[in-house]
C-alpha atoms as a PDB file:
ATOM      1  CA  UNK A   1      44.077  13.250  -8.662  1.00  0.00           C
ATOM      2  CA  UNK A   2      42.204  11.186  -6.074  1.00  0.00           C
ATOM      3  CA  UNK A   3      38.298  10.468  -7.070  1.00  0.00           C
ATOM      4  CA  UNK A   4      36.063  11.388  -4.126  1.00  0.00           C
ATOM      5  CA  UNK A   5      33.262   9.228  -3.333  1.00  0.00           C
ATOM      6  CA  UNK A   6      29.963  10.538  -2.070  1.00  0.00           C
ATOM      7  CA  UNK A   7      28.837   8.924   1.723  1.00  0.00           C
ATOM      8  CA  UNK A   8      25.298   7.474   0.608  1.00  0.00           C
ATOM      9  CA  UNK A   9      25.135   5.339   3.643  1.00  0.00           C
ATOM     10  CA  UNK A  10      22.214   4.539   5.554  1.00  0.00           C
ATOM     11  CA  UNK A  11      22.944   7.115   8.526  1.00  0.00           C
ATOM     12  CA  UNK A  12      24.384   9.826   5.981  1.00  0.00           C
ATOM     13  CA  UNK A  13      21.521   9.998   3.901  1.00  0.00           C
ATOM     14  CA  UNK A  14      18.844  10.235   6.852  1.00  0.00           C
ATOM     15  CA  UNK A  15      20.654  12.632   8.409  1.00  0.00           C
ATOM     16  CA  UNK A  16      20.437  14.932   5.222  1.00  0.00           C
ATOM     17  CA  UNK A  17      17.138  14.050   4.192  1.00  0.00           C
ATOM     18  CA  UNK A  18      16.445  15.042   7.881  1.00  0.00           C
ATOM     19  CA  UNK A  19      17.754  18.330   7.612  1.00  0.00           C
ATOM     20  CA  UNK A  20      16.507  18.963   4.101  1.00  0.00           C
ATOM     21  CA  UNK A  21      12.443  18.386   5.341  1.00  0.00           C
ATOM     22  CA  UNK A  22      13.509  20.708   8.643  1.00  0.00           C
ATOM     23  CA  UNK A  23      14.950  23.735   6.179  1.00  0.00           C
ATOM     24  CA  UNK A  24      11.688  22.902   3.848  1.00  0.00           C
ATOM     25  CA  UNK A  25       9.109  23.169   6.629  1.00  0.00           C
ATOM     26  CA  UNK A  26      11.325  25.912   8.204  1.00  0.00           C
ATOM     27  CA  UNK A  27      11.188  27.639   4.870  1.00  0.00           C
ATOM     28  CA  UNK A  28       7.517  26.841   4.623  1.00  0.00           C
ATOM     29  CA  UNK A  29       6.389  28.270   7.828  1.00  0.00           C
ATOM     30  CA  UNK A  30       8.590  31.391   7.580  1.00  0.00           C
ATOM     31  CA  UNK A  31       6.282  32.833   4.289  1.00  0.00           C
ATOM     32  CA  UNK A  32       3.614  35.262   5.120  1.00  0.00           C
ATOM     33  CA  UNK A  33       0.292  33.487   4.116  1.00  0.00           C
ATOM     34  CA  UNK A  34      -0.034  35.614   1.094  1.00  0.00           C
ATOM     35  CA  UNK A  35       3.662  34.263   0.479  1.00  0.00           C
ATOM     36  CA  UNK A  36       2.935  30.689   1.064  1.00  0.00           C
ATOM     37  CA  UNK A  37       2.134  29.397  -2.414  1.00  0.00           C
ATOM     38  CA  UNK A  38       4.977  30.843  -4.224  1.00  0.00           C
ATOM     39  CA  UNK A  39       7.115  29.283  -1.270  1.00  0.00           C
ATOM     40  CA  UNK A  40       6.188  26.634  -2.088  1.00  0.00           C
ATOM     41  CA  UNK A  41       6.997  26.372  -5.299  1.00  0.00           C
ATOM     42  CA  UNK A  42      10.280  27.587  -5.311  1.00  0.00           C
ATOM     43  CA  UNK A  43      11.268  25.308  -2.508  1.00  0.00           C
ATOM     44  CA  UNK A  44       9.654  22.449  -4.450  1.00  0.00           C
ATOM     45  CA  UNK A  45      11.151  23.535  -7.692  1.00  0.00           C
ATOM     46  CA  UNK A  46      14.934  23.896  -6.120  1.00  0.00           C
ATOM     47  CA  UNK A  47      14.586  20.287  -4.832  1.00  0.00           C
ATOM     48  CA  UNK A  48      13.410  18.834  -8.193  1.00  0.00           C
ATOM     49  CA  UNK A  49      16.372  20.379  -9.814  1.00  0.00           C
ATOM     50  CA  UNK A  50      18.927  18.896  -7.269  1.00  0.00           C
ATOM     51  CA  UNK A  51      16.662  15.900  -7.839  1.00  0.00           C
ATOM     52  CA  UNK A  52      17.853  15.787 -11.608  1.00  0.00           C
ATOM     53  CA  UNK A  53      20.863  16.812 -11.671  1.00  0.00           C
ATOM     54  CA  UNK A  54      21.428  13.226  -9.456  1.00  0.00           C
ATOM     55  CA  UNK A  55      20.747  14.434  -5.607  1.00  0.00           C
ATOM     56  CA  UNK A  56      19.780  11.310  -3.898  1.00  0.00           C
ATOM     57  CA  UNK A  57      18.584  12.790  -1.078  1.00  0.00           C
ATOM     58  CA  UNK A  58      16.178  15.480  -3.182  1.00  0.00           C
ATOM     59  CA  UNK A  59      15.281  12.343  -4.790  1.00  0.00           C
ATOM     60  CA  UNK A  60      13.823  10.368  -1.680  1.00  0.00           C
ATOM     61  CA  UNK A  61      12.593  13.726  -0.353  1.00  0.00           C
ATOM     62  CA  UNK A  62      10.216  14.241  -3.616  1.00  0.00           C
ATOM     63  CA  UNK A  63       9.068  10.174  -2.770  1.00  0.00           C
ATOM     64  CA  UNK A  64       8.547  11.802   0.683  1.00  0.00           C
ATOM     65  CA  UNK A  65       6.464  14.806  -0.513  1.00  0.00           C
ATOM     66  CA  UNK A  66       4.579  12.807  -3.032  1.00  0.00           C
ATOM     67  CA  UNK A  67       3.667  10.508  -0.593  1.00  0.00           C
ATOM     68  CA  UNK A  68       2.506  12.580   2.536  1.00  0.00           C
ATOM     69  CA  UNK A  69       1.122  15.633  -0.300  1.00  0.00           C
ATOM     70  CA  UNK A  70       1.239  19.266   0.806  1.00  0.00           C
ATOM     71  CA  UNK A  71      -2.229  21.361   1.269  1.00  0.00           C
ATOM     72  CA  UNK A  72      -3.339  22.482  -1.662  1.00  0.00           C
ATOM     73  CA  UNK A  73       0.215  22.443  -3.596  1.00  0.00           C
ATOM     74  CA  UNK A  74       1.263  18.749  -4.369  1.00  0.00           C
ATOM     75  CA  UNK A  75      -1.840  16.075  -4.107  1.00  0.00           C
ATOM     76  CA  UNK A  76      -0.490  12.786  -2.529  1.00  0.00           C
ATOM     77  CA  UNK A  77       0.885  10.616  -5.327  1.00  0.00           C
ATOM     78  CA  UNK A  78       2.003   7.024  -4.318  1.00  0.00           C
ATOM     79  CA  UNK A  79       3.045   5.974  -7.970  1.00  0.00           C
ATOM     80  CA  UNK A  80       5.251   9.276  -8.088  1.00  0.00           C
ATOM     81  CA  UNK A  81       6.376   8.578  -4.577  1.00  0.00           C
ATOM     82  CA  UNK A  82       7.661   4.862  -5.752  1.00  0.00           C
ATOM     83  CA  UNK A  83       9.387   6.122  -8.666  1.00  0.00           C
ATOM     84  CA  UNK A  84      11.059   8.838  -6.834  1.00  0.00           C
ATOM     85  CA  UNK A  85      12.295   6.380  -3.875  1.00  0.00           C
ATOM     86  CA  UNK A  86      12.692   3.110  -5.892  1.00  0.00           C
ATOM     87  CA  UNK A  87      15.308   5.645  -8.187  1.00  0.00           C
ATOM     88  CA  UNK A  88      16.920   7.240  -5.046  1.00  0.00           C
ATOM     89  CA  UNK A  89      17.401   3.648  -4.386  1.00  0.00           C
ATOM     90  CA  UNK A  90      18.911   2.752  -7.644  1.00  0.00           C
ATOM     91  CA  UNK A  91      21.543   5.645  -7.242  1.00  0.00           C
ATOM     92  CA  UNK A  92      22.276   4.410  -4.356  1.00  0.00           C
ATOM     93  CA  UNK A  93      20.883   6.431  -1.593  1.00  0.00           C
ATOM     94  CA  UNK A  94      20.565   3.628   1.804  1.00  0.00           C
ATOM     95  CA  UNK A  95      18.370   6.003   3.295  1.00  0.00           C
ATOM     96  CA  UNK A  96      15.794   4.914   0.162  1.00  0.00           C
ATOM     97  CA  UNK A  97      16.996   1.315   0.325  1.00  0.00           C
ATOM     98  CA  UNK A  98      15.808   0.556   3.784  1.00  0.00           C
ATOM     99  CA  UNK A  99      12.636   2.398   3.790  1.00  0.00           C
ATOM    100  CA  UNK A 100      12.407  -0.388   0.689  1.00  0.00           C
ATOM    101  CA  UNK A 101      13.344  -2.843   2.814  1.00  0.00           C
ATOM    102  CA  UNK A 102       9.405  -5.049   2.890  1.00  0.00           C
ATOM    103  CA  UNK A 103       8.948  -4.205  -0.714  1.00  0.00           C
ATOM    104  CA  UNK A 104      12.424  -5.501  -1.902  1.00  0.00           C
ATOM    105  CA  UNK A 105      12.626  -8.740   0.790  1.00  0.00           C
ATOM    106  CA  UNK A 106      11.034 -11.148  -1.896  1.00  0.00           C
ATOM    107  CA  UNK A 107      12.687 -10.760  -4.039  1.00  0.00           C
ATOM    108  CA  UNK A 108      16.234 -10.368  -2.102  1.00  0.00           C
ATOM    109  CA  UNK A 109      14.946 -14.028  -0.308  1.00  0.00           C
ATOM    110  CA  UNK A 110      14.848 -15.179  -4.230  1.00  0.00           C
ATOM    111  CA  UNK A 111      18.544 -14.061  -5.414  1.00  0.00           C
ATOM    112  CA  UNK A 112      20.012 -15.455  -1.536  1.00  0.00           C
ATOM    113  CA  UNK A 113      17.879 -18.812  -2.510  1.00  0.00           C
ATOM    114  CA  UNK A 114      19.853 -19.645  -5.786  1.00  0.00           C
ATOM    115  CA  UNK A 115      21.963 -22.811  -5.597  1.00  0.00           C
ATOM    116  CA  UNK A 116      25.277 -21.022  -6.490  1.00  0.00           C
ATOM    117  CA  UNK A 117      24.641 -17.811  -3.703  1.00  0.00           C
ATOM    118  CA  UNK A 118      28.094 -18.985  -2.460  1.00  0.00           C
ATOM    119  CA  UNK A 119      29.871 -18.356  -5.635  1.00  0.00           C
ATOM    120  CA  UNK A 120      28.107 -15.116  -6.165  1.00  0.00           C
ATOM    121  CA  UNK A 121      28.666 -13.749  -3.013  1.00  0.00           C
ATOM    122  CA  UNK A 122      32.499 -14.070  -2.697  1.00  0.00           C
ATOM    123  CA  UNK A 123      32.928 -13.087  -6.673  1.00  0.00           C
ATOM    124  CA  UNK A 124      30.824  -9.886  -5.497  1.00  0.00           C
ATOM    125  CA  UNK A 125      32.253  -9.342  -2.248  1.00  0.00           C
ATOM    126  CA  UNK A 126      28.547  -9.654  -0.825  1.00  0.00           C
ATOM    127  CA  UNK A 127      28.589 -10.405   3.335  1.00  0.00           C
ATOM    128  CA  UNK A 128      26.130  -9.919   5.895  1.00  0.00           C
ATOM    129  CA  UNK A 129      26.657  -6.634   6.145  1.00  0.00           C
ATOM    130  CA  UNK A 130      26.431  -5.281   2.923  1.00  0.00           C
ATOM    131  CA  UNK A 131      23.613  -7.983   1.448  1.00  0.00           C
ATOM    132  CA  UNK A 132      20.707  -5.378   1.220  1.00  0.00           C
ATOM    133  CA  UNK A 133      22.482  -2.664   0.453  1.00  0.00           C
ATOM    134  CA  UNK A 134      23.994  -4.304  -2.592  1.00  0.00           C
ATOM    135  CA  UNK A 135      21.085  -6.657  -3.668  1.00  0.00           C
ATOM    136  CA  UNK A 136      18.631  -3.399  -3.063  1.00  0.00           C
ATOM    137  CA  UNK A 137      20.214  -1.269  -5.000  1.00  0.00           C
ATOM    138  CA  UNK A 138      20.757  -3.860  -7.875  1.00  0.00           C
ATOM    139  CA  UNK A 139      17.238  -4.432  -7.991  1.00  0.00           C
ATOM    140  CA  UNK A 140      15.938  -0.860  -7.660  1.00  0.00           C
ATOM    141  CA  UNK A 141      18.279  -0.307 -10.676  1.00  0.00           C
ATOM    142  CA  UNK A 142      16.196  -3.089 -12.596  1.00  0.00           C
ATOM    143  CA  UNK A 143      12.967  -1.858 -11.551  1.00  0.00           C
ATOM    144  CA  UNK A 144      14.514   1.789 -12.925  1.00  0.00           C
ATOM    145  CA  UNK A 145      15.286   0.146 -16.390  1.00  0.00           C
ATOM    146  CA  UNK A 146      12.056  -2.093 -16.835  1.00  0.00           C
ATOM    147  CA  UNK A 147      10.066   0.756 -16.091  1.00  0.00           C
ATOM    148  CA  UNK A 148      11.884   3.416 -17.817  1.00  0.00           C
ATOM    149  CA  UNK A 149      12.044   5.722 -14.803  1.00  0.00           C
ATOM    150  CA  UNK A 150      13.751   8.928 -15.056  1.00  0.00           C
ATOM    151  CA  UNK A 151      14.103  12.107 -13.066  1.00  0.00           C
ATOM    152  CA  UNK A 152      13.390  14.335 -16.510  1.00  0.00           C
ATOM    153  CA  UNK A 153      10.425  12.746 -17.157  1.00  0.00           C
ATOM    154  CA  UNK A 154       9.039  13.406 -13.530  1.00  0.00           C
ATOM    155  CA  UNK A 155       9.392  16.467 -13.280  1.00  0.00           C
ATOM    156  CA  UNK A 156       7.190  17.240 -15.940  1.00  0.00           C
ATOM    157  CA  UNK A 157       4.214  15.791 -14.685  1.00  0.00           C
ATOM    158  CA  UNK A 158       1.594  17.577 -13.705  1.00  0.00           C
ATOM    159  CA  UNK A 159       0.480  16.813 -10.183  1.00  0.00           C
ATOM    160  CA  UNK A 160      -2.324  14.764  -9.748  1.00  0.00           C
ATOM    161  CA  UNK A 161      -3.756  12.882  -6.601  1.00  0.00           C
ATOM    162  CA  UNK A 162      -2.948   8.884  -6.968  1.00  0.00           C
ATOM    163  CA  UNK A 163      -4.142   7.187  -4.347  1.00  0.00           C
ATOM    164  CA  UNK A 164      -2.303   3.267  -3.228  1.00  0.00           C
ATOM    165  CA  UNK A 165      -4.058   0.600  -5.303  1.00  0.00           C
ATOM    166  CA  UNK A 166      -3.471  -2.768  -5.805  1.00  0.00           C
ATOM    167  CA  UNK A 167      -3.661  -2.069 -10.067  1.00  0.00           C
ATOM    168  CA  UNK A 168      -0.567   0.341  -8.657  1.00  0.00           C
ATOM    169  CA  UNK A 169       1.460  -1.576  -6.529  1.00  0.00           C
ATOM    170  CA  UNK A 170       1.000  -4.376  -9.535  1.00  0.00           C
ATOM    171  CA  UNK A 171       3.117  -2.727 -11.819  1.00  0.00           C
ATOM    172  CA  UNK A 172       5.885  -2.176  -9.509  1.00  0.00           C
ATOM    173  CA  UNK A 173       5.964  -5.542  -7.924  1.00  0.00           C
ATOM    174  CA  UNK A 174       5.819  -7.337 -11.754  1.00  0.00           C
ATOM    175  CA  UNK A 175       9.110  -4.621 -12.654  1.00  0.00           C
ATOM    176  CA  UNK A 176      10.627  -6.464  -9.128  1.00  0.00           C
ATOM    177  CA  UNK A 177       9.951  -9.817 -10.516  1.00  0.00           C
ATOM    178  CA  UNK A 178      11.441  -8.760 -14.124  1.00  0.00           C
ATOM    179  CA  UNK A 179      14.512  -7.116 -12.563  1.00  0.00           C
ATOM    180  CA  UNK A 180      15.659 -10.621 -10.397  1.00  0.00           C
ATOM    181  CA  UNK A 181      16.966 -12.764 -13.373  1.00  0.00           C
ATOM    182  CA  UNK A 182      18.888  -9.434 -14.385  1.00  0.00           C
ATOM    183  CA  UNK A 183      20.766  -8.916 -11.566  1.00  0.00           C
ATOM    184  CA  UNK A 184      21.467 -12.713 -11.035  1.00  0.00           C
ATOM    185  CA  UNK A 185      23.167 -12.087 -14.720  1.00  0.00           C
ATOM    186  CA  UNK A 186      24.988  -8.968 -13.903  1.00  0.00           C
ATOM    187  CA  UNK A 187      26.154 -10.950 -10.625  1.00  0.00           C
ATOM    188  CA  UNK A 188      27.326 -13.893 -12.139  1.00  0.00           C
ATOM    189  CA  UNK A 189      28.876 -12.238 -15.354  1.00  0.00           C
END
């Protein structure tokens, strides 16, 4: 029996987080206003249960949420919302990878920098094409380890307003830094 791959391309996975955050806000608006919180929930809690059981797309769309809040339901959370995009990412959702894109250039312009970028490029069947995609996802799978980011473990957090700091952004930019050598390792092993 043939394995079947899952499309996470770029254009596949906007097109379904697209439709997801339609259904959600379609979902949303539908609830009579005495209906509205429990609406919420259950939406929210269907998503974060696709989200574990490896959705990419539910994934990104909780970084979404997180990040833009929703009335009095879900404060905005930016360190949720990078955990929740930066492991969409890792899985391998493109959709996550380019919204990535300024956060993971540095560190991409470091791994295309090294002397031997040749040699690790046709050993890993990198091209032009496929360079962020591949390098992005490599990274955002470092960044997952070094910060021990898991879906389980998010789910269970109580919802709390976290606003963009620098003392934030910090963390996730040293996990960036930490992940490089690692994946210029796993590409020249």
């Amino acid at each position: 029996m043939e394995e079947e791959f899952e499309d996470l391309s770029t254009d596949t996975c906007r097109k379904k987080f697209v439709e997801m955050r339609k259904n959600f806000q379609k979902s949303y608006a539908k609830a009579d206003f005495l209906a509205k919180e429990e609406t919420f929930n259950n939406l929210y809690d269907n998503i974060c249960i696709n989200a574990v059981d490896g959705d990419v797309v539910a994934q990104d769309f909780l970084a979404y949420l997180n990040k833009k809040g929703w009335g009095d339901y879900l404060p905005v959370n930016m360190d949720a919302s990078m955990r929740w995009q930066i492991l969409s990412a890792a899985n391998g959702n493109g959709f996550a990878i380019e919204k990535l894109t300024i956060f993971l250039s540095f560190a991409i312009d470091k791994i295309l920098g090294v002397e031997d970028i040749k040699e690790i490029a046709e050993r890993n069947d990198i091209f032009q094409e496929n360079y962020q995609y591949i390098l992005g996802r490599l990274l955002c799978e470092g960044i997952v380890d070094e910060l021990g980011i898991n879906a389980r473990d998010m789910i269970k957090e109580v919802p709390k307003e976290v606003e963009q700091t620098p003392r934030i952004m910090h963390v996730f930019d040293n996990a960036r830094e930490e992940a490089i050598p690692r994946v210029l390792k796993f590409l020249r092993s």
